[in-house]
Protein backbone atom coordinates (compact mmCIF):
# COMPACT_ATOMS: atom_id res chain seq x y z
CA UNK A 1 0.00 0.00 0.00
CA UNK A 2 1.25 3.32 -0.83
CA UNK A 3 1.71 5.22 2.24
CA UNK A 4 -0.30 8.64 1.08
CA UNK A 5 -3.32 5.90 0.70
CA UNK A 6 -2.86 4.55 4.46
CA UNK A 7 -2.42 8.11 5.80
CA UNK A 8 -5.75 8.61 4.21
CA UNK A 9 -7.23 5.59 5.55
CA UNK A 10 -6.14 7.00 9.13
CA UNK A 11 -7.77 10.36 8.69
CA UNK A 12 -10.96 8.34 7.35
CA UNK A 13 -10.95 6.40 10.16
CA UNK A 14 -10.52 9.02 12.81
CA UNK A 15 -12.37 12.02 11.26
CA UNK A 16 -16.12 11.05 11.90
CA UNK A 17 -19.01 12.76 13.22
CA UNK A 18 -20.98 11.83 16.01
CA UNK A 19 -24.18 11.57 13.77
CA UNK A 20 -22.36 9.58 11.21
CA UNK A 21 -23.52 6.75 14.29
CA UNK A 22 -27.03 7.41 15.11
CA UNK A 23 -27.74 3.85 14.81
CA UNK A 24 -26.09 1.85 17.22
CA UNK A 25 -25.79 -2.03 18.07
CA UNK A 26 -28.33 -2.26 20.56
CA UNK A 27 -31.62 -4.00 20.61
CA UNK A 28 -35.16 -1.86 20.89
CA UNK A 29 -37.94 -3.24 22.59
CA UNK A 30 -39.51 -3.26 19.27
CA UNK A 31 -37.18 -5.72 17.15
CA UNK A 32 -37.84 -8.43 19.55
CA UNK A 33 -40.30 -10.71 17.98
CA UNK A 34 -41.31 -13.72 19.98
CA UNK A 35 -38.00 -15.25 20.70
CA UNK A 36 -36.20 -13.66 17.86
CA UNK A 37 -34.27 -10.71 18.50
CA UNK A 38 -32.90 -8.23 15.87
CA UNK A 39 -29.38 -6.46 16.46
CA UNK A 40 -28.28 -3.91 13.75
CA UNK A 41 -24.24 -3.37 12.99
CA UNK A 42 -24.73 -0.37 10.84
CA UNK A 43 -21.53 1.33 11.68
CA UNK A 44 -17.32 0.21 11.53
CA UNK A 45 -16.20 -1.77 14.30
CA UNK A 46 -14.32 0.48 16.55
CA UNK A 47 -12.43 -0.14 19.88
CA UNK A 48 -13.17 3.04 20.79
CA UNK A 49 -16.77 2.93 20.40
CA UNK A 50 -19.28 6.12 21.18
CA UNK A 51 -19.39 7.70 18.00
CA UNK A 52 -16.36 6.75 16.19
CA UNK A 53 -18.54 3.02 15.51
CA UNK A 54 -19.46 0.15 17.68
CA UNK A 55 -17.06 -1.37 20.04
CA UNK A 56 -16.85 -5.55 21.44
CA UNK A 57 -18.04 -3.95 24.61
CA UNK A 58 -21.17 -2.30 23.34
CA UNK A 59 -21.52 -5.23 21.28
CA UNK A 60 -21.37 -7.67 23.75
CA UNK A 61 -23.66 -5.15 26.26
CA UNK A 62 -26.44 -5.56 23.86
CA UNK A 63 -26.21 -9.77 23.67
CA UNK A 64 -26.33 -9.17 27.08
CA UNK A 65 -29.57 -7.19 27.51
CA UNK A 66 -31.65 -9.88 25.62
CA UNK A 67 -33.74 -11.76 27.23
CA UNK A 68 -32.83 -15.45 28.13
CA UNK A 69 -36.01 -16.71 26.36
CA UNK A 70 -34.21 -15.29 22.76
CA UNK A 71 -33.35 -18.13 20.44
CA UNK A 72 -32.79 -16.60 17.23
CA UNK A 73 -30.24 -13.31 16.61
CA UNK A 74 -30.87 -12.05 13.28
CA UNK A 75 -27.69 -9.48 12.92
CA UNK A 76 -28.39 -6.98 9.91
CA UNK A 77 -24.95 -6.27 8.84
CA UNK A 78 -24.40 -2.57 6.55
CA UNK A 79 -20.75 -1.95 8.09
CA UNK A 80 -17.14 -1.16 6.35
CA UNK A 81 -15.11 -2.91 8.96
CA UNK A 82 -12.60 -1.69 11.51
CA UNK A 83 -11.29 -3.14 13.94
CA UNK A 84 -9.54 -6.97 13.77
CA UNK A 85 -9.65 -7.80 17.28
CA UNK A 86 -12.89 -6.21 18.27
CA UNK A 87 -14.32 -7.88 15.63
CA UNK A 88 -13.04 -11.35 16.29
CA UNK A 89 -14.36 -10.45 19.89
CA UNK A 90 -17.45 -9.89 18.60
CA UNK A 91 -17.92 -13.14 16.53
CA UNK A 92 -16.79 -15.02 19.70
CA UNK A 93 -19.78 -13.42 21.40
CA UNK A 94 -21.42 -14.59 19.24
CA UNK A 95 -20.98 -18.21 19.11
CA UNK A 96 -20.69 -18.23 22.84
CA UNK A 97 -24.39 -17.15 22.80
CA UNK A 98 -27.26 -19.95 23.07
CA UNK A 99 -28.85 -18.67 20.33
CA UNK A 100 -28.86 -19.46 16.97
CA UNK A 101 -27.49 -16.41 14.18
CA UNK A 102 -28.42 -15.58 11.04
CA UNK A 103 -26.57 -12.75 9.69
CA UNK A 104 -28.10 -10.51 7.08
CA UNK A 105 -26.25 -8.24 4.77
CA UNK A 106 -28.73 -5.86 3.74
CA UNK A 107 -26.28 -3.26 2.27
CA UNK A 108 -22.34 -4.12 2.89
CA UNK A 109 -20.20 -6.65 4.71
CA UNK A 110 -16.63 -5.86 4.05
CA UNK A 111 -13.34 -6.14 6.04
CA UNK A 112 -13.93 -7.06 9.39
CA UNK A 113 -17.59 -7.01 9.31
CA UNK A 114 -17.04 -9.99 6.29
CA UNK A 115 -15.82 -12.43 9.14
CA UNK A 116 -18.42 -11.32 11.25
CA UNK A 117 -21.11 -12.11 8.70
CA UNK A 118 -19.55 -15.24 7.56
CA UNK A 119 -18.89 -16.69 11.09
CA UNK A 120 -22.93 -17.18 11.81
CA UNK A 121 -24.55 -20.62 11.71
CA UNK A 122 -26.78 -18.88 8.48
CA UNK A 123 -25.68 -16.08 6.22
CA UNK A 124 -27.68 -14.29 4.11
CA UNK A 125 -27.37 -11.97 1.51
CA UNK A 126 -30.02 -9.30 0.63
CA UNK A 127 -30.59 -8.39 -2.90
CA UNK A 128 -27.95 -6.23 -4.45
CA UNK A 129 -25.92 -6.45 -1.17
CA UNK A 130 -22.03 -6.63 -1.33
CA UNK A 131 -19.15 -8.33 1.05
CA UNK A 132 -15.41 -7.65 0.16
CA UNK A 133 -12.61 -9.54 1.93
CA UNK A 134 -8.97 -8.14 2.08
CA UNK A 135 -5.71 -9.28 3.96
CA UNK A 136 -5.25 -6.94 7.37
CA UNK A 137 -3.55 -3.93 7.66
CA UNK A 138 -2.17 -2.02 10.47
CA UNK A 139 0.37 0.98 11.89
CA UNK A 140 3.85 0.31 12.54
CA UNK A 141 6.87 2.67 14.01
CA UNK A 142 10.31 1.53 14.12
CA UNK A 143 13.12 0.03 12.88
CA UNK A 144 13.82 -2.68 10.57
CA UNK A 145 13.42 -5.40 13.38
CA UNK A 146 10.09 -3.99 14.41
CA UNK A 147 8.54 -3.68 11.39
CA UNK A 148 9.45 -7.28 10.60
CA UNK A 149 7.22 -8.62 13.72
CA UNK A 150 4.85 -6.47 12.57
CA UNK A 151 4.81 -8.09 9.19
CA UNK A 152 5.05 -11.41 10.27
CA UNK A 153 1.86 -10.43 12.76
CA UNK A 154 -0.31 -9.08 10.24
CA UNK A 155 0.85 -12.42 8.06
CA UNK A 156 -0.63 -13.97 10.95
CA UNK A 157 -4.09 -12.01 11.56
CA UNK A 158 -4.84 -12.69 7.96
CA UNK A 159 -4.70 -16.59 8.35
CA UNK A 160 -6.59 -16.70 11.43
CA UNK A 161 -9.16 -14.55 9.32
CA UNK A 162 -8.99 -17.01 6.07
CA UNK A 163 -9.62 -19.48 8.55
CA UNK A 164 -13.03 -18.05 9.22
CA UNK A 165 -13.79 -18.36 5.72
CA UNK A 166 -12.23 -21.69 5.04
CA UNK A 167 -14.89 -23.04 7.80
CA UNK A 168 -17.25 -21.41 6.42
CA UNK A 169 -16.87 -22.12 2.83
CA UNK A 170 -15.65 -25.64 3.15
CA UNK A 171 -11.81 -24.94 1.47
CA UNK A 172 -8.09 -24.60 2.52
CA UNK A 173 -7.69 -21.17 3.81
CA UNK A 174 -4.68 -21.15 1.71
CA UNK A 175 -6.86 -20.26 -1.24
CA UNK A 176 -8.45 -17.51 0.72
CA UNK A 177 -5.11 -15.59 1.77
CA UNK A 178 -5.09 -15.12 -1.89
CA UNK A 179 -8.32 -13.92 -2.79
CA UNK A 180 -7.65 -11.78 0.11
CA UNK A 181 -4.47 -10.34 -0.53
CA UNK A 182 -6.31 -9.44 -4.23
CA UNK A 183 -8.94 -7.60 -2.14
CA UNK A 184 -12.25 -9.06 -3.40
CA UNK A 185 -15.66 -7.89 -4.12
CA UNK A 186 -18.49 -9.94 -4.33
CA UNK A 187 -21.80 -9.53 -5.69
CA UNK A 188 -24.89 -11.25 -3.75
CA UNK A 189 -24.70 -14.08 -5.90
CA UNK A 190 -21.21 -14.36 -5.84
CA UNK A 191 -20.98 -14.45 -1.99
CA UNK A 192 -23.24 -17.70 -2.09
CA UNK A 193 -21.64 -19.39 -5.20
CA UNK A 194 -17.83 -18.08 -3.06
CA UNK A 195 -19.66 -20.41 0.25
CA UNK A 196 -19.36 -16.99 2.03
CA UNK A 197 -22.67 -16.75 2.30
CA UNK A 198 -25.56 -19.30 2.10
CA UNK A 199 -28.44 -17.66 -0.07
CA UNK A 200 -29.94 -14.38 -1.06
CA UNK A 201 -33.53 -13.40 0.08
CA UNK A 202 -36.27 -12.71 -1.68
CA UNK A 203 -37.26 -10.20 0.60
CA UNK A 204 -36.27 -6.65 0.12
CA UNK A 205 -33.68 -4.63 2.13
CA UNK A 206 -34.27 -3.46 5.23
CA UNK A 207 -35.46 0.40 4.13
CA UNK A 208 -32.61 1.82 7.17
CA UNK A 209 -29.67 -0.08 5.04
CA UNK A 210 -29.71 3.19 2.65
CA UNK A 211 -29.22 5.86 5.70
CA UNK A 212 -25.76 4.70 6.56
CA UNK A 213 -23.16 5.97 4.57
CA UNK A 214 -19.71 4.45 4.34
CA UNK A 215 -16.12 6.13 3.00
CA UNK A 216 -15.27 3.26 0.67
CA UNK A 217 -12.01 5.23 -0.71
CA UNK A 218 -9.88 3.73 2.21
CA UNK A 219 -9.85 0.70 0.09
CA UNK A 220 -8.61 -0.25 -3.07
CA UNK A 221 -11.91 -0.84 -5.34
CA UNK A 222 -14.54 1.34 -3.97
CA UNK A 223 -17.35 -1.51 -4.51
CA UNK A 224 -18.04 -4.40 -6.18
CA UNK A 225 -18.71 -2.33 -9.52
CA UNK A 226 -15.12 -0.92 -9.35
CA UNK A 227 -13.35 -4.35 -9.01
CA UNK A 228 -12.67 -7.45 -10.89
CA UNK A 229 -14.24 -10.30 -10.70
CA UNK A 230 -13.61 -12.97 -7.78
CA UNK A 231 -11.39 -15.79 -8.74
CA UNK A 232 -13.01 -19.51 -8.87
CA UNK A 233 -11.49 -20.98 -5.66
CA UNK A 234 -13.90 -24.59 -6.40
CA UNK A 235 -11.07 -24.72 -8.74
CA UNK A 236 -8.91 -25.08 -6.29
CA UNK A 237 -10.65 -27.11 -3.25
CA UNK A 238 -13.73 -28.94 -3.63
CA UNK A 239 -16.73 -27.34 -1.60
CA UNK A 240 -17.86 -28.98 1.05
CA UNK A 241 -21.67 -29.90 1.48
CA UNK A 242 -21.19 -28.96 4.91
CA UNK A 243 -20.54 -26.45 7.49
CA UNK A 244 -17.46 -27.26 9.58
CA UNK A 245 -17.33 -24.93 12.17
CA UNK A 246 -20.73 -24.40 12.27
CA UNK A 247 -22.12 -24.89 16.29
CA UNK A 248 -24.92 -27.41 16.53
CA UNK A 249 -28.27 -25.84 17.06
CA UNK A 250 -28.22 -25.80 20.98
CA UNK A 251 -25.75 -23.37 21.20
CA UNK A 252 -25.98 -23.49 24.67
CA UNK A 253 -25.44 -27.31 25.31
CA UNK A 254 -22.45 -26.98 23.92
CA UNK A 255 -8.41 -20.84 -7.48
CA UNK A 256 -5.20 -19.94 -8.21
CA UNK A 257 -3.27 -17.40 -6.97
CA UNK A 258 -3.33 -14.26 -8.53
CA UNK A 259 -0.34 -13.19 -10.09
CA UNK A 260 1.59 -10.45 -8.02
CA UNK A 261 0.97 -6.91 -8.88
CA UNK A 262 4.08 -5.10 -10.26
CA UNK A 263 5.55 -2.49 -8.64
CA UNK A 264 4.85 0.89 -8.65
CA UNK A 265 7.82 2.26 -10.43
CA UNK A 266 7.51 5.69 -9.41
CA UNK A 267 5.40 5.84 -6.32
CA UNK A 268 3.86 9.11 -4.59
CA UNK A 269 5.94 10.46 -2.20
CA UNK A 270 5.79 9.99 1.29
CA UNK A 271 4.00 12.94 2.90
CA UNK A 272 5.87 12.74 6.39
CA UNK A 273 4.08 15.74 7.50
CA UNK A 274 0.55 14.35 7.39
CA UNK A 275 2.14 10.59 8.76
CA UNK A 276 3.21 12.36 11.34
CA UNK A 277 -0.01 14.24 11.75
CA UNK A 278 -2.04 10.77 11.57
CA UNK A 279 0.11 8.95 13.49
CA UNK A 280 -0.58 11.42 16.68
CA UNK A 281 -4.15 11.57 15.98
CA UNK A 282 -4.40 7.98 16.12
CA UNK A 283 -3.69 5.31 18.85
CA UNK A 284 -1.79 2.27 17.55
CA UNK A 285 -4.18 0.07 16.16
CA UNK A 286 -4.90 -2.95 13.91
CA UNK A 287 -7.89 -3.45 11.33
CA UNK A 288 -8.67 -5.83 8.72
């Protein structure tokens, strides 16, 4: 990544309003239904939570508030992503919950909130919805040594996250560290013929999908329409017929690689100025 790109990222990240989050992750007495319960991610994932997006803690605050007759989370997913490990915290919530989750995409799952989605016992995909997966990314200071471990950690973030997929899919998450370092888009149908996701509704969108507004310049293709087409990874592994790592119902009882890009033989400048600037604005953090 060039570094003018992941200064912008930073300032993206770290530049939003407070009523760029007026819908939280909480549950209103209203989307309960029975013993279904609704949860809405319609922001990033954030560690910092409040307004800058929804944090593990808020996350896991809501699953908390439920009532213990709940059986059924159905987590509408329109979110850009954020952060790796509050995300991973999130999905662990999750699956440490008695309930059963179905994960709905009404508008986008990419980044962090892809693993999120694709981590549920059901995934669905709402018409014209979009997921993107992409290797992690993160801020480093330091020498040579230091910036080696920090490699060799994000190397490592990225395979636990392929992982995720891999289960979910049925493939070697080999296959996946590829489509990831390409930084995919997929279309609705693509997600479910990918095994990222395991059909797309009939229904339409949820009409609150379209108020939430995501920055989708901090990555590479903003949207499915701006990138190539996912690479065929059944060529690769067989799909399985079968979910892997997907809990039993009583939760509580219990492709090739892509060839490498060539270099940039004349990339931007670095703009220390506005590092600089970025790096004191922001607290050390990794994101996917």
């Amino acid at each position: 990544m060039n570094p003018n790109r992941f200064t912008a990222r930073l300032a993206a990240m770290r530049t939003r309003t407070a009523d760029a989050a007026s819908v939280r992750a909480e549950v209103p007495g209203s989307a309960l239904e029975g013993t279904t319960a609704v949860i809405r991610l319609y922001d990033p994932v954030d560690s910092y939570g409040e307004f800058w997006g929804v944090s593990a803690k808020e996350f896991a605050q809501a699953l908390d508030d439920l009532p213990s007759n709940i059986d059924e989370i159905r987590l509408h997913i329109n979110s850009p992503g954020g952060d790796v490990f509050d995300a991973i915290a999130i999905v662990n919530a999750l699956r440490a919950h008695r309930a059963r989750v179905v994960a709905v995409i009404d508008g986008l799952a990419a980044s962090a909130a892809s693993f999120i989605a694709a981590s549920a016992d059901e995934t669905i995909m709402a018409p014209n919805s979009e997921l993107m997966i992409h290797d992690a990314w993160g801020l480093c200071v330091g020498n040579a040594a230091e910036m080696k471990q920090m490699a060799e950690m994000l190397d490592h973030i990225s395979d636990n996250i392929a992982s995720i997929y891999a289960a979910k899919a049925g493939t070697e998450p080999a296959a996946w560290r590829d489509a990831m370092a390409a930084e995919t888009w997929y279309s609705a149908e693509e997600a479910v013929a990918a095994g990222l996701a395991d059909s797309v509704s009939k229904a339409e969108p949820d009409e609150d999908a379209a108020k939430a507004r995501h920055d989708l310049s901090i990555f590479t293709y903003a949207g499915r329409s701006a990138a190539p087409a996912p690479q065929d990874l059944g060529a690769q592994q067989p799909a399985a017929t079968v979910n892997p790592a997907a809990p039993a119902p009583e939760k509580g009882e219990s492709a090739a690689a892509a060839p490498a890009a060539a270099a940039d033989p004349s990339p931007p400048a670095l703009d220390v100025v506005a590092m600089a600037k970025a790096i004191a604005a922001a607290a050390p953090l990794l994101v996917d």
